[in-house]
Protein backbone atom coordinates (compact mmCIF):
# COMPACT_ATOMS: atom_id res chain seq x y z
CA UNK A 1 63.14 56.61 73.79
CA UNK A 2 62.53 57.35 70.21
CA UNK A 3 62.95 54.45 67.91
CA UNK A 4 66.79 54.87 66.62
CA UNK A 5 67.40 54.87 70.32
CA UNK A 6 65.41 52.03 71.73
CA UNK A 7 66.85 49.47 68.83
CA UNK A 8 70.52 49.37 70.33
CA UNK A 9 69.03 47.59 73.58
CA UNK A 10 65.96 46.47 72.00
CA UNK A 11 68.36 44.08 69.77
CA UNK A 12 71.30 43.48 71.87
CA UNK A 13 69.27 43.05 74.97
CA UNK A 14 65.40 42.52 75.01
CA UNK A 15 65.22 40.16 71.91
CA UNK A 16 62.85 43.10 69.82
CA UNK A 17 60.34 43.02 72.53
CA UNK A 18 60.89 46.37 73.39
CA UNK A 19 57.72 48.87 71.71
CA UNK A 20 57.67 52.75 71.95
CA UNK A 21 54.97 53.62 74.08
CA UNK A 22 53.41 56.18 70.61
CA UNK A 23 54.49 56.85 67.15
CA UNK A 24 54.92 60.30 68.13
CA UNK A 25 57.44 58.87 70.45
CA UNK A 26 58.50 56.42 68.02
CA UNK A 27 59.74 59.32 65.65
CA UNK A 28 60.31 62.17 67.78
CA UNK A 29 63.53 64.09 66.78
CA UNK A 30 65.70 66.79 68.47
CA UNK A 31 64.29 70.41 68.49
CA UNK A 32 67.64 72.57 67.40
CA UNK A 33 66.52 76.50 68.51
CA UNK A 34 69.61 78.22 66.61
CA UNK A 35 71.30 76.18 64.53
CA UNK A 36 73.81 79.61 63.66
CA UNK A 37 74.92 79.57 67.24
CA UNK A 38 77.67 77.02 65.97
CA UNK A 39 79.43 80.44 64.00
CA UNK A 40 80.59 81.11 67.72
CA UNK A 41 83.15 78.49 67.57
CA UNK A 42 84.33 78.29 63.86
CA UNK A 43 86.90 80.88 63.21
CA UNK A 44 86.99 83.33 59.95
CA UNK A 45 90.64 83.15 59.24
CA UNK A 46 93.54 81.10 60.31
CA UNK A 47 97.15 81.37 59.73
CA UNK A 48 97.86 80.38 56.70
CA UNK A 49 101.23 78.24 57.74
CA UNK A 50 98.84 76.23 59.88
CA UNK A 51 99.18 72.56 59.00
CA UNK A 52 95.58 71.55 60.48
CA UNK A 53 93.94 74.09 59.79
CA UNK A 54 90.29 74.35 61.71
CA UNK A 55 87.27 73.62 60.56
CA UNK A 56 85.55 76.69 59.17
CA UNK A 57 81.81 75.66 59.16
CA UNK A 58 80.09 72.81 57.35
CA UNK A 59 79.36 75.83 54.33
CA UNK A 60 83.62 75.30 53.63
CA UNK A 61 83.84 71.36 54.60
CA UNK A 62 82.86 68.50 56.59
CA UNK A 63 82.09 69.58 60.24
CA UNK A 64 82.01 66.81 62.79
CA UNK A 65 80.18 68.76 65.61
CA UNK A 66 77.36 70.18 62.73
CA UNK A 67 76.99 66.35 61.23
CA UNK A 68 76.73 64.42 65.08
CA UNK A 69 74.06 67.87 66.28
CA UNK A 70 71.65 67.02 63.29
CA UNK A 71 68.27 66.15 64.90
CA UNK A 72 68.54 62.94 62.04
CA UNK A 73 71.54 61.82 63.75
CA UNK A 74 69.44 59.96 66.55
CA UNK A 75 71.80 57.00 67.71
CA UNK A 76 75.49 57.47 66.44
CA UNK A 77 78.82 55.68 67.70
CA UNK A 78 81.34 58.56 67.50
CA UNK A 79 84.49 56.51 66.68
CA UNK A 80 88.22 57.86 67.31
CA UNK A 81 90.03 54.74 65.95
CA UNK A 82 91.05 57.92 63.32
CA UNK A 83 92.48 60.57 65.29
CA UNK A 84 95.89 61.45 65.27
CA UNK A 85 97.48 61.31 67.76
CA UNK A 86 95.18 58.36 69.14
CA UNK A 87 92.83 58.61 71.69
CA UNK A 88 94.27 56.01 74.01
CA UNK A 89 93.01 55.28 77.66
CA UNK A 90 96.00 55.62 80.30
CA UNK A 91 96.21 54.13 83.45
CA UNK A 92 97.16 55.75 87.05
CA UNK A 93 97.24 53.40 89.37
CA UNK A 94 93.77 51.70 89.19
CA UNK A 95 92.52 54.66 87.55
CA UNK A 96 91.72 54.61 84.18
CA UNK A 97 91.09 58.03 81.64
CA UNK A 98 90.91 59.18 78.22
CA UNK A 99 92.00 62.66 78.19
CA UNK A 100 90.90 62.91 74.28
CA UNK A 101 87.67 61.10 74.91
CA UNK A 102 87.42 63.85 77.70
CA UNK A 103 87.84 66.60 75.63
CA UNK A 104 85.45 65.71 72.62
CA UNK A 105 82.60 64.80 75.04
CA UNK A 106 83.11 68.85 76.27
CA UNK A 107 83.14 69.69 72.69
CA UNK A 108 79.46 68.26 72.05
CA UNK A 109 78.17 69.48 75.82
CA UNK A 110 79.41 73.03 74.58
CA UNK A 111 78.15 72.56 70.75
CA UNK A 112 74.51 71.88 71.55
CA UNK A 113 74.45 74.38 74.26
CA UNK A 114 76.34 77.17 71.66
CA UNK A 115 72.80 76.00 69.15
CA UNK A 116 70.34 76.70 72.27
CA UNK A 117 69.83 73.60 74.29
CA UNK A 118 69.61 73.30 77.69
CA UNK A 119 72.13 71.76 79.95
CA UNK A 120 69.29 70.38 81.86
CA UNK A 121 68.38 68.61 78.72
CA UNK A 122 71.93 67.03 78.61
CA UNK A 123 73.27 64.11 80.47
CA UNK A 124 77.12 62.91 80.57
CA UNK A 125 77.61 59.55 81.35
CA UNK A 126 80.77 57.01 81.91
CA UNK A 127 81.23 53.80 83.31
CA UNK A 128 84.25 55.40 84.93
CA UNK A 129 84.62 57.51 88.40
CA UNK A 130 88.03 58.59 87.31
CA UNK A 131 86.43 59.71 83.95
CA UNK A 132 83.87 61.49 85.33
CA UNK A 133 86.09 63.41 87.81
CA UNK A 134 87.88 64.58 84.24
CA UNK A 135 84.45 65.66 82.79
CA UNK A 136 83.17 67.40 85.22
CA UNK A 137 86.62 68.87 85.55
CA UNK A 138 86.17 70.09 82.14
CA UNK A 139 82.67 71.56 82.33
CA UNK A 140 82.37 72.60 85.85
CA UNK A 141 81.58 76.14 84.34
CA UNK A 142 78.25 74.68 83.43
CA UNK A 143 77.16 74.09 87.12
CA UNK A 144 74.11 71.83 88.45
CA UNK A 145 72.18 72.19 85.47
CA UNK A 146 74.76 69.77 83.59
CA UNK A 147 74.36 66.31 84.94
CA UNK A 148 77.18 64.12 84.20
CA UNK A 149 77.52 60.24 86.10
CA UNK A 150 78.34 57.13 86.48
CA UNK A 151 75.75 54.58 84.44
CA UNK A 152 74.93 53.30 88.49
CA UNK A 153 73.64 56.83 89.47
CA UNK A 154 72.19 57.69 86.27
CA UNK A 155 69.54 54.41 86.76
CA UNK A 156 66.00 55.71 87.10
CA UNK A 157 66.90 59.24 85.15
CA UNK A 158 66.67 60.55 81.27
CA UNK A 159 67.90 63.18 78.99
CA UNK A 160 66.96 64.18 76.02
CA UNK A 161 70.52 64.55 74.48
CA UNK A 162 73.18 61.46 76.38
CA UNK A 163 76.56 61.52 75.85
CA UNK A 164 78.92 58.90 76.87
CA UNK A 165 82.32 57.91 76.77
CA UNK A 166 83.53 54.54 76.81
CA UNK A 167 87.10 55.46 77.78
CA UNK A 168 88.61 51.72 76.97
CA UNK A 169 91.01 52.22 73.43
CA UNK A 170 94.37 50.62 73.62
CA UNK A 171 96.34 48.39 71.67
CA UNK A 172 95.79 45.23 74.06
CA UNK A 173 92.00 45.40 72.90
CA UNK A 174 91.10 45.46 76.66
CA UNK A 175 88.06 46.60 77.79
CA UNK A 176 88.05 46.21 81.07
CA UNK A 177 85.49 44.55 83.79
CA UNK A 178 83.01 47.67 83.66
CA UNK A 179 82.47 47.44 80.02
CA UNK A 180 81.98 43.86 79.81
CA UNK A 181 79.14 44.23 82.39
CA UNK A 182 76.20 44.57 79.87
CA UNK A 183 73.72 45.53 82.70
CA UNK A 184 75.72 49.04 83.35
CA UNK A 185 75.99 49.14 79.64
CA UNK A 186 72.29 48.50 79.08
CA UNK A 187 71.55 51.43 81.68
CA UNK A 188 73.60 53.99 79.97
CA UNK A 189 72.44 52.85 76.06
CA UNK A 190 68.72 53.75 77.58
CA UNK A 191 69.34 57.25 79.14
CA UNK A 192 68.70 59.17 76.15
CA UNK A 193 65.00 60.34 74.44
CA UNK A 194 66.21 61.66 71.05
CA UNK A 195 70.12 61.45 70.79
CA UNK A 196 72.52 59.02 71.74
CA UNK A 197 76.31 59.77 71.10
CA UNK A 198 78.53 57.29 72.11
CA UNK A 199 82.12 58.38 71.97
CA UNK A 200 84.96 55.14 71.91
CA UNK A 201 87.11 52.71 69.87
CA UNK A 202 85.47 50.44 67.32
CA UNK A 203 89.03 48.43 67.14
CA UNK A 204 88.60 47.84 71.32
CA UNK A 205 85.19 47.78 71.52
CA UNK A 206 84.68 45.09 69.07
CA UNK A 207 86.95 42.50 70.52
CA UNK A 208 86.28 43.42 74.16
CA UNK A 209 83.19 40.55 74.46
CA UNK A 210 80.62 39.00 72.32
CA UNK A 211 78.09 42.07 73.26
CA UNK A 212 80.23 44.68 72.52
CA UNK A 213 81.03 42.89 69.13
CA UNK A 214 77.49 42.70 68.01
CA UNK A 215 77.17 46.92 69.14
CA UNK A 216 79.78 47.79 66.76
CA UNK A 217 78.55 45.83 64.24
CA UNK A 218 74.87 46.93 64.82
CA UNK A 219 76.20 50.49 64.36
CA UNK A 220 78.05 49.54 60.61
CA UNK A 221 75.07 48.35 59.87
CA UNK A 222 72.95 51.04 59.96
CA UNK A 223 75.46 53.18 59.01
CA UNK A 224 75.39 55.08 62.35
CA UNK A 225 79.26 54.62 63.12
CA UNK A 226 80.64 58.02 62.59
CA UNK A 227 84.47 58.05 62.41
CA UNK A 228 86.20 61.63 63.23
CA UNK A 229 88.34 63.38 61.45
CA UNK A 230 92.14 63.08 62.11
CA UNK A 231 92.40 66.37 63.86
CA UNK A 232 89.09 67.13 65.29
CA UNK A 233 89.94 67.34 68.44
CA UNK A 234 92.06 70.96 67.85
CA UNK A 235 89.54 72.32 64.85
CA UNK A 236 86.81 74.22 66.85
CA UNK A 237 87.45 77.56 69.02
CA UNK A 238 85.63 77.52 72.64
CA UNK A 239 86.94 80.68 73.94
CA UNK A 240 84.13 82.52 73.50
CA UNK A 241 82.10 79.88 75.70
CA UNK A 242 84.99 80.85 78.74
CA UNK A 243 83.70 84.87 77.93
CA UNK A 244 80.51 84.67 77.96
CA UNK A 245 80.50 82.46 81.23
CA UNK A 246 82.66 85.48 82.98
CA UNK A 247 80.52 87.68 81.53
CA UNK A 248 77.39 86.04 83.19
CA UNK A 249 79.36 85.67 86.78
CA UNK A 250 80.14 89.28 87.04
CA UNK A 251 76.78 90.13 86.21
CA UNK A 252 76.24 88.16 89.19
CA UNK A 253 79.03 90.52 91.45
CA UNK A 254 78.16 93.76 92.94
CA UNK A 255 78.55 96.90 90.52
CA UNK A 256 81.84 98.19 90.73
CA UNK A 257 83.03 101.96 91.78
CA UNK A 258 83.34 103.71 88.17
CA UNK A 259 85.64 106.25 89.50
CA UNK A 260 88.37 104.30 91.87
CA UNK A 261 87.17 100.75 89.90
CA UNK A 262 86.72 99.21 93.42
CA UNK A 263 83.87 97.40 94.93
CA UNK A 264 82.07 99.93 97.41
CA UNK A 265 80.96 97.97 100.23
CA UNK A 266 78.00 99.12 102.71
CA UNK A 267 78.93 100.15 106.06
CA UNK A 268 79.34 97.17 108.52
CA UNK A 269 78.68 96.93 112.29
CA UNK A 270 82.20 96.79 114.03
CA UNK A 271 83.21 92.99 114.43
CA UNK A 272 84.32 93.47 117.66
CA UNK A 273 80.25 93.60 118.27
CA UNK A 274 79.21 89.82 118.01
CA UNK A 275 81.57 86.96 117.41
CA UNK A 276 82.08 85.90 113.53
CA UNK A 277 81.17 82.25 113.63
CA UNK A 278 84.13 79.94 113.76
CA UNK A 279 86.13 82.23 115.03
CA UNK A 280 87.77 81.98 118.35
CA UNK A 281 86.92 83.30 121.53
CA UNK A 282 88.12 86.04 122.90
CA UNK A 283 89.17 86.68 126.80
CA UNK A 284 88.94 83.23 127.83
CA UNK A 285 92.39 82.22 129.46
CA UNK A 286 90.42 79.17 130.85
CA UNK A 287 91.02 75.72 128.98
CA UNK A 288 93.37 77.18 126.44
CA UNK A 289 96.29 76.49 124.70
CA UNK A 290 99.58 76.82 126.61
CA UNK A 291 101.63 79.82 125.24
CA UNK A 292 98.64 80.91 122.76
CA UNK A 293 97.86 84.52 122.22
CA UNK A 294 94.76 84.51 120.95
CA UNK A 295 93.50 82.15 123.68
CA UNK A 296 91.78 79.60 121.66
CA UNK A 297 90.21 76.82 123.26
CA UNK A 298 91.80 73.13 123.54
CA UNK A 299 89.49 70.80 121.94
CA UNK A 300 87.87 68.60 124.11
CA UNK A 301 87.68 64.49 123.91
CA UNK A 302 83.72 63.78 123.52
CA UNK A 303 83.01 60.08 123.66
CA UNK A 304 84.77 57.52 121.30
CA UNK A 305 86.15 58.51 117.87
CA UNK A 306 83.87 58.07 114.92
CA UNK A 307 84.45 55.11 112.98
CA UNK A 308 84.35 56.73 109.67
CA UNK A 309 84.45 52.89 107.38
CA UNK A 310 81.56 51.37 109.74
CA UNK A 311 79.54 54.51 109.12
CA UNK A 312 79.67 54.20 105.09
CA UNK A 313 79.48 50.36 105.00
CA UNK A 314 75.82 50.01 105.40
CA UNK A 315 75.39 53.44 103.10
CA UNK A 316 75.68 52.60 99.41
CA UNK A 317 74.14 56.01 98.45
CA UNK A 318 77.08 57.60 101.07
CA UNK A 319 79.71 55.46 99.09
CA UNK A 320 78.89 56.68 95.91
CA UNK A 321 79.04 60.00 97.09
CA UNK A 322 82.51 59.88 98.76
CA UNK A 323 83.62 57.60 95.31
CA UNK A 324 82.58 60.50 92.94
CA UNK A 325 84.66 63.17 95.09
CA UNK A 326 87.89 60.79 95.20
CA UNK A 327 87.32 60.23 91.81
């Protein structure tokens, strides 16, 4: 970790005995390869009876998503206490989101990767499974490359660029069980190399436990609290992020039939030549169905049934897996 990064858990956890390993460590900063790359989501024009009117580069005004890429911007709680409409968690059962949060966190993934860095040098991160089902809802266009998990499975791994969202803004000032955990906390605050965004409500955060209190307050006073514009979450354009993905998958697809624009497959062996796999047998009117056409076989009993809760109970790494795809 670079020193802007290593001083949030250096101070609120590890009493300053923390020490970057080199002073080139110490002060490394983010490499940006096109900083220009950010024209591709500020508009030229907009309607002029628009009453938020987006952002049109940091040249006409303040630009949120220019200010939080700067390489100097090393450790930076992105506060949303000033959005309008708030950016309030909601609650489905025992599953907790922030649809906002959501949506700004895909804004930075797709603002450094619009200025040239990799999504294998990004990392998502959330104390939330629900949360992360949203996120990688949201950029699932981004594939592999883009990791994005809970702080658990992110223990043992780092990014240069981390990105997390704290989810927990409401007007109770809860913050739930997971956020008062400081070792989950502590994990995600030392994921990141260069950059640490941290995307939540200083109003919740502060009152959600004694830790939590002295973060926020760590961030005022270093002046690394960065609160967001009213309407930032509507003032950048991503279409052209959706083209140019399209554009990259149907490079990917066989060329296309200029004249009859149809795909012009290669001649195929008849599949009445070898069975597809999976498919039924044919010809077979022993152990079948009663009444079935297409003869398919009656499954047979084999053995006990699995028992599918004694199998995952003694596999965390199973659990985790099976958690992430419920959400």
């Amino acid at each position: 970790m670079c020193e802007e990064v290593m001083l949030l858990s250096n101070t609120l956890i590890y009493s300053n005995h923390l020490k970057c390993g080199t002073p080139a460590i110490a002060t490394r900063s983010l490499s940006i390869p096109n900083i220009d790359g950010l024209k591709r989501i500020h508009p030229t024009s907009f309607p002029s009876s628009s009453t938020q009117p987006p952002c049109l580069g940091p040249s006409h005004n303040r630009c949120w998503l220019r200010d939080l890429i700067d390489p100097r911007a090393k450790a930076r709680f992105v506060n949303t206490d000033s959005l309008r409409p708030e950016a309030l968690d909601s609650a489905k059962g025992s599953r907790i989101i922030n649809e906002v949060e959501a949506t700004l966190c895909a804004q930075l993934v797709e603002a450094f990767i619009s200025v040239g860095i990799a999504a294998q040098d990004i990392g998502v991160v959330t104390l939330y499974r629900s949360q992360l089902s949203l996120l990688k809802q949201k950029l699932r266009h981004h594939g592999s490359g883009l990791e994005m998990h809970t702080a658990d499975r992110f223990q043992g791994r780092d990014k240069e660029i981390i990105i997390m969202s704290c989810v927990r803004s409401n007007s109770d000032r809860n913050v739930g069980d997971l956020l008062r955990d400081w070792r989950r906390v502590n994990v995600a605050f030392t994921r990141a190399r260069t950059k640490m965004l941290i995307v939540g409500s200083k109003a919740t955060l502060s009152e959600g436990n004694e830790l939590l209190g002295k973060f926020t307050a760590l961030m005022d006073e270093h002046q690394w609290r960065y609160d967001l514009p009213p309407n930032a979450v509507s003032q950048h354009f991503f279409e052209e992020h959706d083209s140019l993905f399209t554009q990259a998958m149907n490079s990917r697809t066989p060329k296309a039939n200029k004249t009859a624009n149809t795909f012009s497959p290669s001649p195929t062996k008849k599949l009445t030549q070898s069975r597809l796999p999976l498919s039924p047998l044919k010809n077979n009117k022993a152990n079948t169905f009663p009444g079935s056409a297409s003869g398919m076989k009656r499954p047979q009993k084999v053995g006990k049934p699995l028992d599918g809760e004694k199998i995952v109970r003694k596999r965390p790494v199973l659990m985790d897996v099976l958690n992430d795809m419920l959400g």
